[in-house]
PDB file of N, CA and C in Angstrom:
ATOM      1  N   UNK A   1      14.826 -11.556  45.702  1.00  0.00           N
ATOM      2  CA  UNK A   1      15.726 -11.737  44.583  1.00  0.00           C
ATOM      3  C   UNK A   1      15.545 -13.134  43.976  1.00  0.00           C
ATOM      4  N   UNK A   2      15.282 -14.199  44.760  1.00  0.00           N
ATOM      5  CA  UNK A   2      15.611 -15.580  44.224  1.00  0.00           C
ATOM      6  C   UNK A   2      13.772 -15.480  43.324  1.00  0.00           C
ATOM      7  N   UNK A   3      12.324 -14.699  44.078  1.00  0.00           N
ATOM      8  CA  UNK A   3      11.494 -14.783  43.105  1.00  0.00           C
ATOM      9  C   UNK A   3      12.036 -14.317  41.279  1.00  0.00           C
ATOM     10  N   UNK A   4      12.489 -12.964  41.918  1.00  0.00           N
ATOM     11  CA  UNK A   4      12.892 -12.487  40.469  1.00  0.00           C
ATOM     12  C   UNK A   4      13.511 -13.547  39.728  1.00  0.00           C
ATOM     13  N   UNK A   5      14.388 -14.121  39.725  1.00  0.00           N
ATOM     14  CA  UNK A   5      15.182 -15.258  39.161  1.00  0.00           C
ATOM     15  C   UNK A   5      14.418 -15.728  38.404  1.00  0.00           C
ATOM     16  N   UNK A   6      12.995 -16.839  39.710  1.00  0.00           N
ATOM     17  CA  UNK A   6      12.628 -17.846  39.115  1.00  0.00           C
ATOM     18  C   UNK A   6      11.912 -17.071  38.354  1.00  0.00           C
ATOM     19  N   UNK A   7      11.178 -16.251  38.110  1.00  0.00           N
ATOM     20  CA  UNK A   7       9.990 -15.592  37.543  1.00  0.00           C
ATOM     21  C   UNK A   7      10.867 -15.394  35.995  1.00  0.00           C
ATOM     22  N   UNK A   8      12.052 -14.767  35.971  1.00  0.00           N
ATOM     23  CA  UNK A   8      12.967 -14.458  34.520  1.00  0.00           C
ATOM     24  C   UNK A   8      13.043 -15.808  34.157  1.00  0.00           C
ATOM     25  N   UNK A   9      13.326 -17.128  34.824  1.00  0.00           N
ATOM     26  CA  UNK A   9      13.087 -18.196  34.614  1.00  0.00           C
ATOM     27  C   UNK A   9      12.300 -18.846  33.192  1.00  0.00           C
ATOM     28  N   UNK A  10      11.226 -18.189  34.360  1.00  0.00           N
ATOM     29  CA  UNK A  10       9.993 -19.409  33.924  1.00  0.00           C
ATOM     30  C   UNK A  10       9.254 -18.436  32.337  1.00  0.00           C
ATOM     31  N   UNK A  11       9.413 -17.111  32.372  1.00  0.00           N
ATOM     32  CA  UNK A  11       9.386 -16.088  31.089  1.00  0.00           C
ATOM     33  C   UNK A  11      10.509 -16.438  29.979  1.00  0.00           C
ATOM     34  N   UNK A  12      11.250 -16.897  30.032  1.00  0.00           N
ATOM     35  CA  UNK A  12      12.658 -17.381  29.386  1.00  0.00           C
ATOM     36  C   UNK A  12      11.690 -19.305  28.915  1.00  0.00           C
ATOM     37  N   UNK A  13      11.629 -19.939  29.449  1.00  0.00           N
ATOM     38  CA  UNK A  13      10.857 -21.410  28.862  1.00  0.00           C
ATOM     39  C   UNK A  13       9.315 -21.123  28.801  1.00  0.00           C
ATOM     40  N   UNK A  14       8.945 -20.088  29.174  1.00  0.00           N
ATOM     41  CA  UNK A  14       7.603 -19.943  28.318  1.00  0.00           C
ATOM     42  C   UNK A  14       7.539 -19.102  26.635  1.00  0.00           C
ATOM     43  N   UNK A  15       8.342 -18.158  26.838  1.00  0.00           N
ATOM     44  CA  UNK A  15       9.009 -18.137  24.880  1.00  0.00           C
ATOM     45  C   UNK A  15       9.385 -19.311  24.144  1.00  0.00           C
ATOM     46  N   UNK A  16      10.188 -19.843  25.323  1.00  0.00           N
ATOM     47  CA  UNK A  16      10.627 -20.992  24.020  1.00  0.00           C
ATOM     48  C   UNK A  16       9.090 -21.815  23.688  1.00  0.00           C
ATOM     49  N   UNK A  17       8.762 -22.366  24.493  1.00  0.00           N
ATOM     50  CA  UNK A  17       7.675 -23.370  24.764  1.00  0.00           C
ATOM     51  C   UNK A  17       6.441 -22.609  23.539  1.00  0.00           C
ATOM     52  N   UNK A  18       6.121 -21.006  23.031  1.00  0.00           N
ATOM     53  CA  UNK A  18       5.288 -21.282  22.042  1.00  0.00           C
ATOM     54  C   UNK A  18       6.071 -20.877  20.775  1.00  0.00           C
ATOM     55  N   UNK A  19       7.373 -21.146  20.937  1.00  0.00           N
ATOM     56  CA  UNK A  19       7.900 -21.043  19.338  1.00  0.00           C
ATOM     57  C   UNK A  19       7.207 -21.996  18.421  1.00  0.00           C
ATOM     58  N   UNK A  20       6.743 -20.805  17.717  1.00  0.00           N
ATOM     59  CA  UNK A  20       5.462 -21.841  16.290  1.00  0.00           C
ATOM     60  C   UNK A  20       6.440 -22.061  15.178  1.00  0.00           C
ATOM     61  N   UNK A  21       5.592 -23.297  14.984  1.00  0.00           N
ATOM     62  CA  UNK A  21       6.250 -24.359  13.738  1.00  0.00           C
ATOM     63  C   UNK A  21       5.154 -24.104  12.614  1.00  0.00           C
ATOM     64  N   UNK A  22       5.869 -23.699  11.224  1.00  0.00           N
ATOM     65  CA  UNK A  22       4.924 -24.299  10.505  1.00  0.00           C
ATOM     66  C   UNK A  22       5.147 -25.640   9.550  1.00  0.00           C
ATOM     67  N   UNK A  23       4.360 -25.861   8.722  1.00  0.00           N
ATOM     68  CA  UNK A  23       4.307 -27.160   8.126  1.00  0.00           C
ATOM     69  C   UNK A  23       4.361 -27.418   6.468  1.00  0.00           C
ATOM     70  N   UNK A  24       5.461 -28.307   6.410  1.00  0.00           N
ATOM     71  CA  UNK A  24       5.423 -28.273   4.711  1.00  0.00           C
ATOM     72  C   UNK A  24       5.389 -29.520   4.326  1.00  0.00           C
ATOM     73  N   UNK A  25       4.064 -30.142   3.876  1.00  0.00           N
ATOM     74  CA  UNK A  25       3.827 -31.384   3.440  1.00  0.00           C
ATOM     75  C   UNK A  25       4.410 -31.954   2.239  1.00  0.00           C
ATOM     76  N   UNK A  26       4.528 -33.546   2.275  1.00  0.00           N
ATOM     77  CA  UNK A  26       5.156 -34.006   1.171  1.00  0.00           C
ATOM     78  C   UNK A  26       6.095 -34.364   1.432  1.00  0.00           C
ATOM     79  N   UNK A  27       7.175 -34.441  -0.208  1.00  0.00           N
ATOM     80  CA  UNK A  27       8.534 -35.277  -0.010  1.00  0.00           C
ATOM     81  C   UNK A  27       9.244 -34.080  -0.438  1.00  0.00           C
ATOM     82  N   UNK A  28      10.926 -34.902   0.052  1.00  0.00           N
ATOM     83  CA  UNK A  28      11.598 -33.805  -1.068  1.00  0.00           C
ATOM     84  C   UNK A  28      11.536 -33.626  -2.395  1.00  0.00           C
ATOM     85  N   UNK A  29      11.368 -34.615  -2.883  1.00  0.00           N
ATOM     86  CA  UNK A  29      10.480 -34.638  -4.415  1.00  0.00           C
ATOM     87  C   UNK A  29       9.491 -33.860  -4.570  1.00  0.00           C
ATOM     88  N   UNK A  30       8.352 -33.792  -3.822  1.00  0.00           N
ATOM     89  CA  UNK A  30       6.925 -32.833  -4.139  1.00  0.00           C
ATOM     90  C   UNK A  30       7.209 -31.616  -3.788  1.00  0.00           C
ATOM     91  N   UNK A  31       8.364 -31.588  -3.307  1.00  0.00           N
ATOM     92  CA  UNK A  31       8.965 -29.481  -2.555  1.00  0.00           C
ATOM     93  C   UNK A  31       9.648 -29.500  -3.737  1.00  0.00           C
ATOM     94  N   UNK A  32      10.641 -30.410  -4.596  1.00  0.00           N
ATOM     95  CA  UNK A  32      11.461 -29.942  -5.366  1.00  0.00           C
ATOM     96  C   UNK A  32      10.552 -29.459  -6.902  1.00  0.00           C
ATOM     97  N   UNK A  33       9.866 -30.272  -7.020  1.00  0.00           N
ATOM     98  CA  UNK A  33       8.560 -30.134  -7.658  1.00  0.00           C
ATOM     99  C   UNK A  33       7.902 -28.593  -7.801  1.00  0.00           C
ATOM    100  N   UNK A  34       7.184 -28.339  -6.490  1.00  0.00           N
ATOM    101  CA  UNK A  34       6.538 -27.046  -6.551  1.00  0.00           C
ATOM    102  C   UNK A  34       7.565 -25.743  -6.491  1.00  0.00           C
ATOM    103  N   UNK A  35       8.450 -26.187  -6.214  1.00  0.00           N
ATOM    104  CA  UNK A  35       9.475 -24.965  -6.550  1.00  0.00           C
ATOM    105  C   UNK A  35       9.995 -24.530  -8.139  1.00  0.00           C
ATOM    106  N   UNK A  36      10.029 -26.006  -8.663  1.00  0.00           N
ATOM    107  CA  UNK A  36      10.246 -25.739  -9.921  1.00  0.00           C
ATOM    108  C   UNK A  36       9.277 -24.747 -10.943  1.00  0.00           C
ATOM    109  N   UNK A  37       8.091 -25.251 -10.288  1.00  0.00           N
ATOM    110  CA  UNK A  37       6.700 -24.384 -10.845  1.00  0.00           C
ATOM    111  C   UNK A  37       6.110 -23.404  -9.861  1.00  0.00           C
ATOM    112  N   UNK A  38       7.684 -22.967  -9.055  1.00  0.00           N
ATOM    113  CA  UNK A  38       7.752 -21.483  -8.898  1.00  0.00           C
ATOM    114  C   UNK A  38       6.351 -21.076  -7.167  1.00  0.00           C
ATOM    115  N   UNK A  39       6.445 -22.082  -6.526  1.00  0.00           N
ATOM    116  CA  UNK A  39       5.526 -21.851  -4.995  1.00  0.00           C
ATOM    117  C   UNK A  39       6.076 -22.690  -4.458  1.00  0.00           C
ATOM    118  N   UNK A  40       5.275 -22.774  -3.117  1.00  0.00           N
ATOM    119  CA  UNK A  40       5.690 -23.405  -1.960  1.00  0.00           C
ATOM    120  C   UNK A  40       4.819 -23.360  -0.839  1.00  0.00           C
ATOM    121  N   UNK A  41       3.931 -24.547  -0.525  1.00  0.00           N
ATOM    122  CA  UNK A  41       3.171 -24.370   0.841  1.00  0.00           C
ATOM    123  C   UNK A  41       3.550 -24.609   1.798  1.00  0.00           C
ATOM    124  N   UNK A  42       3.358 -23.365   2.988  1.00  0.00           N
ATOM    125  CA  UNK A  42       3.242 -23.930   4.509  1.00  0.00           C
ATOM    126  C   UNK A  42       2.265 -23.960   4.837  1.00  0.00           C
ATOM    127  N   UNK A  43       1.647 -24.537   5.888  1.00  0.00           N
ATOM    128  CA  UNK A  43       0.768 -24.793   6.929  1.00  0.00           C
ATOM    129  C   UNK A  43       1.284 -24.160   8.138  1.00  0.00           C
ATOM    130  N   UNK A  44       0.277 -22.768   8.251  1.00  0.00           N
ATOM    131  CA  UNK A  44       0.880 -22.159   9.378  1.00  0.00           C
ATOM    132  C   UNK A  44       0.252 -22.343  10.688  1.00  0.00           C
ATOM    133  N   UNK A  45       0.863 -22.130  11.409  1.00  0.00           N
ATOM    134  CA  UNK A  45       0.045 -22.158  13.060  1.00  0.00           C
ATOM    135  C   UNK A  45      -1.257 -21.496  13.400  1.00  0.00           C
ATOM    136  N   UNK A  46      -2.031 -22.035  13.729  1.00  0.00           N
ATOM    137  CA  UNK A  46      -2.814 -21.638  13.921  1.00  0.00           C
ATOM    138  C   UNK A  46      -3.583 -19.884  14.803  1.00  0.00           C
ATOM    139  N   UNK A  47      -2.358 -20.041  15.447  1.00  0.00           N
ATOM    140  CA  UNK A  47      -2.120 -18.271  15.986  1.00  0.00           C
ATOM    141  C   UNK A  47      -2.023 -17.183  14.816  1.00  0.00           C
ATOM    142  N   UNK A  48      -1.907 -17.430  13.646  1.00  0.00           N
ATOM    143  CA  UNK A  48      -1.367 -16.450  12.845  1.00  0.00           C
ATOM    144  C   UNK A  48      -2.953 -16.009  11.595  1.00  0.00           C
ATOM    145  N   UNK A  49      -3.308 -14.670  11.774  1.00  0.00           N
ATOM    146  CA  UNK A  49      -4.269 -14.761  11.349  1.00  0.00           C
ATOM    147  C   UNK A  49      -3.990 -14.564   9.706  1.00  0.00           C
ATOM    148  N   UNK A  50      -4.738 -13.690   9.222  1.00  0.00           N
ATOM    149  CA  UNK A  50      -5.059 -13.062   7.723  1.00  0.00           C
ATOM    150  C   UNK A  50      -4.135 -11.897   7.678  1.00  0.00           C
ATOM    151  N   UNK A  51      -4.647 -10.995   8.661  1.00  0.00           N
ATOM    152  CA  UNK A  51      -4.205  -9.703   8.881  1.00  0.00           C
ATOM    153  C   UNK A  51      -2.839  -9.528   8.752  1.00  0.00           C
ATOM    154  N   UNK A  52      -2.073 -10.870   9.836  1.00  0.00           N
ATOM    155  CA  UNK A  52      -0.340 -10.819   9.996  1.00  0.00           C
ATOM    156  C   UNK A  52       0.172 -11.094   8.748  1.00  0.00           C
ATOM    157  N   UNK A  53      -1.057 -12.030   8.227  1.00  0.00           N
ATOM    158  CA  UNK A  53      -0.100 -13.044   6.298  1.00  0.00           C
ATOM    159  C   UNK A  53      -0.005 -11.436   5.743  1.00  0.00           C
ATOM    160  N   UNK A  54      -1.060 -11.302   5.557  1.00  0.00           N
ATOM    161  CA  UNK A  54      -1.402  -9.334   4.181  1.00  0.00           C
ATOM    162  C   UNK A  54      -0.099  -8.550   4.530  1.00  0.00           C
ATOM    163  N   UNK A  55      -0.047  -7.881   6.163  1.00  0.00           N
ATOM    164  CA  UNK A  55       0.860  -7.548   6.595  1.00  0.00           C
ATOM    165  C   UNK A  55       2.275  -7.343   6.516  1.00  0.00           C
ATOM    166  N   UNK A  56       2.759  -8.935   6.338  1.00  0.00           N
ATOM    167  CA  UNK A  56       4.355  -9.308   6.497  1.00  0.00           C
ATOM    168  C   UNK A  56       3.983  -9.444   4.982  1.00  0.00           C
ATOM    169  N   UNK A  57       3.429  -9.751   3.975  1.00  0.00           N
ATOM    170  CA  UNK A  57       3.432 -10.067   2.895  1.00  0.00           C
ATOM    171  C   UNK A  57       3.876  -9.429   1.775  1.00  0.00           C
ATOM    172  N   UNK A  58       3.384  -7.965   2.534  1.00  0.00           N
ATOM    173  CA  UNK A  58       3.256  -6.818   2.390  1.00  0.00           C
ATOM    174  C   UNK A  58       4.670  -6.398   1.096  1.00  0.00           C
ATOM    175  N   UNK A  59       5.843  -6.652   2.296  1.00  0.00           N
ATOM    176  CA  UNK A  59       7.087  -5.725   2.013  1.00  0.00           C
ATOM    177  C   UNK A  59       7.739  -6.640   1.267  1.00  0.00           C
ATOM    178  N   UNK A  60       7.358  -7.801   0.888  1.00  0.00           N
ATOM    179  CA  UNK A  60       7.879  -9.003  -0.261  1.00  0.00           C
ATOM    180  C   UNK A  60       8.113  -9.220  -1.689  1.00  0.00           C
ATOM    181  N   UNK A  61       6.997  -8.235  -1.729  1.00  0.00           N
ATOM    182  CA  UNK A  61       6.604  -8.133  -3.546  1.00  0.00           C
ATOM    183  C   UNK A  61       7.124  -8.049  -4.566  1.00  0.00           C
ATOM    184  N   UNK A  62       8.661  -7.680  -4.074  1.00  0.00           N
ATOM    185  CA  UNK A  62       9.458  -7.760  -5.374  1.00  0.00           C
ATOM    186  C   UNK A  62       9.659  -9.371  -5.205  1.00  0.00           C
ATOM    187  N   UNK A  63       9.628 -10.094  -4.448  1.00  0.00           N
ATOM    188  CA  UNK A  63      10.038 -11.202  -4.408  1.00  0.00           C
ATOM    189  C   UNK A  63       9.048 -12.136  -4.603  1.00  0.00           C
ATOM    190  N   UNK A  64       8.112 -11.990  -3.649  1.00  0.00           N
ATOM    191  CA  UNK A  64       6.633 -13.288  -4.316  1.00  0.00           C
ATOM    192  C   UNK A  64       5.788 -12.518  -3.917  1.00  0.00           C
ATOM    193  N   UNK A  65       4.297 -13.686  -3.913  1.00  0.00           N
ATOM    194  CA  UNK A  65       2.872 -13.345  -3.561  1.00  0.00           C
ATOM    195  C   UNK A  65       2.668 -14.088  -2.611  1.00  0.00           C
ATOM    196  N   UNK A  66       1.517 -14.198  -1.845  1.00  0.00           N
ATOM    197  CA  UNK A  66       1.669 -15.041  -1.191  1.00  0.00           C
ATOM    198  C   UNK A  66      -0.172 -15.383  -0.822  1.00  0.00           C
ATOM    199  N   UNK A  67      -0.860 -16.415  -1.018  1.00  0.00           N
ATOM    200  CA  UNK A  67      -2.301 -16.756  -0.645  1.00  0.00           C
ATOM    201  C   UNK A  67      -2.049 -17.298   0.540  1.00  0.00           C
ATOM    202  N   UNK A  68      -2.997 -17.034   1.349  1.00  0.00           N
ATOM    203  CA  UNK A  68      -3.550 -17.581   2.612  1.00  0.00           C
ATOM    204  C   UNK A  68      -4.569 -17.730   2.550  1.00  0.00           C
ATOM    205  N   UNK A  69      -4.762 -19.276   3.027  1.00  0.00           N
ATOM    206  CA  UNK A  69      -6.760 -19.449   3.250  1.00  0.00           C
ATOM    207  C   UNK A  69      -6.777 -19.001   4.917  1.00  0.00           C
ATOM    208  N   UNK A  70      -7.412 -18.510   5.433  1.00  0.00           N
ATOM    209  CA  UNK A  70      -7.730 -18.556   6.725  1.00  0.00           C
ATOM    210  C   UNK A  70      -8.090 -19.703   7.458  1.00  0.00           C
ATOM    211  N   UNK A  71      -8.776 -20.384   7.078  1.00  0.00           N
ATOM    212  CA  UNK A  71      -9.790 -21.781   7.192  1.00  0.00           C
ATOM    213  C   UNK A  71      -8.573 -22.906   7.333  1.00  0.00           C
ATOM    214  N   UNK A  72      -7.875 -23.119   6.583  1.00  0.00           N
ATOM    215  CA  UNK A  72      -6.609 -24.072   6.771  1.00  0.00           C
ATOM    216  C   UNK A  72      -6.012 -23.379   7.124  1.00  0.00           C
ATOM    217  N   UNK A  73      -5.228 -22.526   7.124  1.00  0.00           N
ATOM    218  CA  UNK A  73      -4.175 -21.730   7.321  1.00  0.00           C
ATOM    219  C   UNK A  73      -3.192 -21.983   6.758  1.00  0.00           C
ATOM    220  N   UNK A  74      -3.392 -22.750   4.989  1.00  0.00           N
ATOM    221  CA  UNK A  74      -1.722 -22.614   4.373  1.00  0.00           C
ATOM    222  C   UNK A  74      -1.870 -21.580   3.332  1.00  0.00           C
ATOM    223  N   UNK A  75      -0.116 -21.154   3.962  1.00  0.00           N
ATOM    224  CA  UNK A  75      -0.101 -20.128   3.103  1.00  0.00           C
ATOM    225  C   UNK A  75       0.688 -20.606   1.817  1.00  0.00           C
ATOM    226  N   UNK A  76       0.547 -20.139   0.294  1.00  0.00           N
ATOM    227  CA  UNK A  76       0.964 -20.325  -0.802  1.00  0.00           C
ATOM    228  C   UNK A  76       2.137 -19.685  -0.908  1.00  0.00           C
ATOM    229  N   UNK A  77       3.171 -19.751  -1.231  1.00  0.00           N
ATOM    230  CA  UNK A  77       4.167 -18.151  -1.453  1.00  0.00           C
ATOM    231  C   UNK A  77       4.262 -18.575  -2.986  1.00  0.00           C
ATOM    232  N   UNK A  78       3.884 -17.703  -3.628  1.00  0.00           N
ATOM    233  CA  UNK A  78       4.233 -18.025  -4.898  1.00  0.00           C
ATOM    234  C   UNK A  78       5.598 -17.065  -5.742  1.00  0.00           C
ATOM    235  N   UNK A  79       6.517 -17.544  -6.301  1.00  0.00           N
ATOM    236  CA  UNK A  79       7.350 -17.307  -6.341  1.00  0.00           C
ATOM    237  C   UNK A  79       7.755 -16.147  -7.687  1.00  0.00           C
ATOM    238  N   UNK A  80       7.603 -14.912  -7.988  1.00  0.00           N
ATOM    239  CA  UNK A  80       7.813 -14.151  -9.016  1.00  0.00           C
ATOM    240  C   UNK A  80       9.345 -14.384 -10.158  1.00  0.00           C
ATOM    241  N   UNK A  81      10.032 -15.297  -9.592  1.00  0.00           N
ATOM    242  CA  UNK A  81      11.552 -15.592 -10.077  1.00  0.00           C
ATOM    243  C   UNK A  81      12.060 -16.433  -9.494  1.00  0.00           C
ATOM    244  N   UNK A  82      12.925 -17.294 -10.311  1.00  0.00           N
ATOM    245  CA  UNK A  82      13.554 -18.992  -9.629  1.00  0.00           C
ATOM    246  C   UNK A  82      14.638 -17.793  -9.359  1.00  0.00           C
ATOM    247  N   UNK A  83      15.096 -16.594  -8.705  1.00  0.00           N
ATOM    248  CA  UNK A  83      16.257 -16.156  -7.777  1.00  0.00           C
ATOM    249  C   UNK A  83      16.295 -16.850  -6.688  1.00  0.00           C
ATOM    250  N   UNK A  84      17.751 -16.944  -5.992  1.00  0.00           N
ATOM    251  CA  UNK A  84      18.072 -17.385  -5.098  1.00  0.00           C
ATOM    252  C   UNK A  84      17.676 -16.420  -3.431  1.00  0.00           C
ATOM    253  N   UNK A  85      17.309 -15.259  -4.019  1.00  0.00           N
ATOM    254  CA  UNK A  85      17.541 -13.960  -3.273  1.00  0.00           C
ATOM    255  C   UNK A  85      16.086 -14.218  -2.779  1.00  0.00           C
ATOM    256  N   UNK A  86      15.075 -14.307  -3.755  1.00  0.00           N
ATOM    257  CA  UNK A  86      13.843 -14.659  -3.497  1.00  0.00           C
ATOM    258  C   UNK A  86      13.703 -15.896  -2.803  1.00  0.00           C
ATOM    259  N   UNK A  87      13.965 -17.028  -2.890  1.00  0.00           N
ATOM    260  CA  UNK A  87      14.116 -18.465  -2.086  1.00  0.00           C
ATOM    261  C   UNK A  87      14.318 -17.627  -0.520  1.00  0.00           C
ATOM    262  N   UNK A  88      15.486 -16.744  -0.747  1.00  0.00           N
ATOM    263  CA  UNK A  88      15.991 -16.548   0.893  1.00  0.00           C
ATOM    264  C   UNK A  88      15.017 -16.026   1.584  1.00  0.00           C
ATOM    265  N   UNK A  89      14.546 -14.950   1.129  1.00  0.00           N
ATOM    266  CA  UNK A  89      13.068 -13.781   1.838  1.00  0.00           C
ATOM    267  C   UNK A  89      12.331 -14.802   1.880  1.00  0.00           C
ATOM    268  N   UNK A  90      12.110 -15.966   2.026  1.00  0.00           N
ATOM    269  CA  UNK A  90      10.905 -16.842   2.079  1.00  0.00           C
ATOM    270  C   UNK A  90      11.468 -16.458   4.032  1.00  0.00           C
ATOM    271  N   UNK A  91      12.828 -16.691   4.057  1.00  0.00           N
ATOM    272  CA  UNK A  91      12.858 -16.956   6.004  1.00  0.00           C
ATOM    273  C   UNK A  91      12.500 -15.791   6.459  1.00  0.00           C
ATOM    274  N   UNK A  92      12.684 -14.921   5.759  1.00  0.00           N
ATOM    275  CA  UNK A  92      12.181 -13.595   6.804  1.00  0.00           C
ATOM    276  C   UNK A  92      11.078 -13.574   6.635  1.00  0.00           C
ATOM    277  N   UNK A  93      10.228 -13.843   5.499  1.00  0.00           N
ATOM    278  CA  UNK A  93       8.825 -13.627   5.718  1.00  0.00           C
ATOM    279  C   UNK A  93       8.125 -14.448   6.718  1.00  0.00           C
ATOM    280  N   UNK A  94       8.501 -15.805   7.115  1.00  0.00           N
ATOM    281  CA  UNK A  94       8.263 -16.566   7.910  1.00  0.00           C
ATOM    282  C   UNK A  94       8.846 -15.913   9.079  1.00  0.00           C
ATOM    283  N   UNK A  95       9.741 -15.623   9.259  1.00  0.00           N
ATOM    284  CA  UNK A  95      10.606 -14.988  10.757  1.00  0.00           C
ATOM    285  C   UNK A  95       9.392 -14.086  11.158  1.00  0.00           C
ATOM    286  N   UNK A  96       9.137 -12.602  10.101  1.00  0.00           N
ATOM    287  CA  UNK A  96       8.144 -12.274  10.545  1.00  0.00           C
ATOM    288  C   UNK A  96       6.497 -12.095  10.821  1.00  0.00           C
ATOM    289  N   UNK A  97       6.344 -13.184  10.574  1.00  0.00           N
ATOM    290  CA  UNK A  97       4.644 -13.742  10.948  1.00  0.00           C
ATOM    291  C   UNK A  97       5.203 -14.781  11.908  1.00  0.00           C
ATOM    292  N   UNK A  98       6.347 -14.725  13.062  1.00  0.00           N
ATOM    293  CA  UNK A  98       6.153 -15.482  14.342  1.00  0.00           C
ATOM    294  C   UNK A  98       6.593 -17.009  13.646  1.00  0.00           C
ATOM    295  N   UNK A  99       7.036 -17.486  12.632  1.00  0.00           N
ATOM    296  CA  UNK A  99       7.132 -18.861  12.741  1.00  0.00           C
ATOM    297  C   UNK A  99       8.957 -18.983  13.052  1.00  0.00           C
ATOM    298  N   UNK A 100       9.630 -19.631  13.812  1.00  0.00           N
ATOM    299  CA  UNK A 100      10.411 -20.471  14.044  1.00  0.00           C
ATOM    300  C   UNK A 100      11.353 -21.357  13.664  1.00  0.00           C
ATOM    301  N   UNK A 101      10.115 -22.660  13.489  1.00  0.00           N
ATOM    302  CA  UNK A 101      10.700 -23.861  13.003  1.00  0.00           C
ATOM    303  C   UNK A 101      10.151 -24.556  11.791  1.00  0.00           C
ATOM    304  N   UNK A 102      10.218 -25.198  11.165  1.00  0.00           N
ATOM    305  CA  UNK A 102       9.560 -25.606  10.186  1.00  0.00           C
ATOM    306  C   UNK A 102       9.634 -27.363   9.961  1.00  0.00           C
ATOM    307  N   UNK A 103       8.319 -28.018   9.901  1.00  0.00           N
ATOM    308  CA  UNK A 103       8.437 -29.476   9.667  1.00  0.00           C
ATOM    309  C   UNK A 103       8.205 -29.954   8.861  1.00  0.00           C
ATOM    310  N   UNK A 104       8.832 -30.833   8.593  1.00  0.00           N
ATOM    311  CA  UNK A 104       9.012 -31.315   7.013  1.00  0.00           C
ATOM    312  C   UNK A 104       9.760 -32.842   7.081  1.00  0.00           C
ATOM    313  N   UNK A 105       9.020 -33.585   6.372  1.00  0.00           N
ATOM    314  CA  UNK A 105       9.286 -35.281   6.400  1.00  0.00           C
ATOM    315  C   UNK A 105       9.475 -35.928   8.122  1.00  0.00           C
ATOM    316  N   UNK A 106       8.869 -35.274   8.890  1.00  0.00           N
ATOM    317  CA  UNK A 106       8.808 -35.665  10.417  1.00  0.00           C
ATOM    318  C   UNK A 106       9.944 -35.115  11.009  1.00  0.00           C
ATOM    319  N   UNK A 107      10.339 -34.178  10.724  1.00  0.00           N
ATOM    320  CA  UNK A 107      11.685 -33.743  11.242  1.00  0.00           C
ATOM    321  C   UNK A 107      11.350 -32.009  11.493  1.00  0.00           C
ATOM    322  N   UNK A 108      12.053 -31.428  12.793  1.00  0.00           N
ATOM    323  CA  UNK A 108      11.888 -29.894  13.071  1.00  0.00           C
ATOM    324  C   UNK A 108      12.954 -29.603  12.421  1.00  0.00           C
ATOM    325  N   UNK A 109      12.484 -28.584  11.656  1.00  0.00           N
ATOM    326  CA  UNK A 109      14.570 -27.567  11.151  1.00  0.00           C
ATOM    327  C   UNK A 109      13.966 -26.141  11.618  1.00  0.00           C
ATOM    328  N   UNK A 110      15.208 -25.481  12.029  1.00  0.00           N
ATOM    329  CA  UNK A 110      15.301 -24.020  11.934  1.00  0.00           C
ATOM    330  C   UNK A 110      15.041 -23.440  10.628  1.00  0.00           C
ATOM    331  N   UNK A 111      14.270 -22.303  10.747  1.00  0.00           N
ATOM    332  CA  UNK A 111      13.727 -21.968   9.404  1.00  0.00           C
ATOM    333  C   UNK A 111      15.584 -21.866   8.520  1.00  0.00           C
ATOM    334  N   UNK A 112      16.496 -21.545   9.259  1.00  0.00           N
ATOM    335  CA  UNK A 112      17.696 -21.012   8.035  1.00  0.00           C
ATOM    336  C   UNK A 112      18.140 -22.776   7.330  1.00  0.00           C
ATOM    337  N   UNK A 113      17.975 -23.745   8.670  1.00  0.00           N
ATOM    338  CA  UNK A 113      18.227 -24.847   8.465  1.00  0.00           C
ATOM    339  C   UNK A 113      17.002 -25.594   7.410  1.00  0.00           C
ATOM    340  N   UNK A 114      16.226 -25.026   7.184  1.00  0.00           N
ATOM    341  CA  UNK A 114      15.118 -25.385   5.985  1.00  0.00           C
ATOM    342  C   UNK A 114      15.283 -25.010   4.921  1.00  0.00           C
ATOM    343  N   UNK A 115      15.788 -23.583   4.919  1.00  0.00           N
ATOM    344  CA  UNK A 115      16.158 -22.871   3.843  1.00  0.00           C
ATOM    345  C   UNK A 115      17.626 -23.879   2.836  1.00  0.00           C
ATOM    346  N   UNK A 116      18.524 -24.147   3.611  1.00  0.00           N
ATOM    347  CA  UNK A 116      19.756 -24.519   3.646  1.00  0.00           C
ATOM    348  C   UNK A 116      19.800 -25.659   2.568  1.00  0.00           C
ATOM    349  N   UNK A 117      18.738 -26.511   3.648  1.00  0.00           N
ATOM    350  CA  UNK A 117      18.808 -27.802   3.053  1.00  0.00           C
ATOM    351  C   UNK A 117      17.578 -27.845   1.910  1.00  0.00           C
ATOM    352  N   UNK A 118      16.345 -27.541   1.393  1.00  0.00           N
ATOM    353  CA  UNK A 118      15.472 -27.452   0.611  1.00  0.00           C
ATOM    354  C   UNK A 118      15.442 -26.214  -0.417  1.00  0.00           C
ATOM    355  N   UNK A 119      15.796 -24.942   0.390  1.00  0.00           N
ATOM    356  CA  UNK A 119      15.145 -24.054  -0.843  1.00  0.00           C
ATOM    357  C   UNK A 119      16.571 -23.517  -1.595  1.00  0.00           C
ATOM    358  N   UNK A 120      18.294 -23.814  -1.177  1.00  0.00           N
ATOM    359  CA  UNK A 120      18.654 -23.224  -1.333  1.00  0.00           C
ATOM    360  C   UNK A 120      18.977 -24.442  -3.201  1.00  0.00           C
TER     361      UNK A 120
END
């Protein structure tokens, strides 16, 4: 019993341990910027291929587009409407291609806590 434990343990801080971050360069100025002209780059983790971007990208379309280079791995979301509704589906699209957290000016936020403070 006490293996089982540690074993649920150590499966419990190995999830946390690869929660992927992605990356949004710049200031709040250069995010407030590219939003105005309707995109927004992340820099995604490197775990996340082509296949997952096309994929999750997929079911978005009323809301944006989205480029991925493979080679860097940032993805573009480009934005079809300054809606607020659209800003929001940016977290689920990120939720589902595996990202987490998001960094931005040297600081980790929760993707809702990114949303909150930048896109809303």
């Amino acid at each position: 019993m006490k293996k089982l434990i540690i074993l649920f343990a150590i499966l419990i801080f190995a999830g946390v341990g690869f929660a992927q971050t992605a990356t949004v360069s710049g200031t709040a100025v250069t995010l407030k910027k590219n939003l105005s002209e309707d995109f927004v780059e992340f820099k995604l983790p490197s775990e996340v291929t082509n296949d997952v971007v096309e994929k999750s990208a997929q079911y978005y379309t009323d809301y944006f587009t989205v480029d991925f280079n493979d080679k860097t791995k940032i993805a573009r979301v480009n934005l079809l409407s300054q809606d607020e509704q659209a800003k929001r589906v940016i977290s689920r699209f990120l939720l589902s291609i595996g990202v987490r957290t998001v960094s931005f000016e040297a600081k980790d936020y929760t993707i809702m806590e990114f949303y909150s403070n930048f896109l809303e």
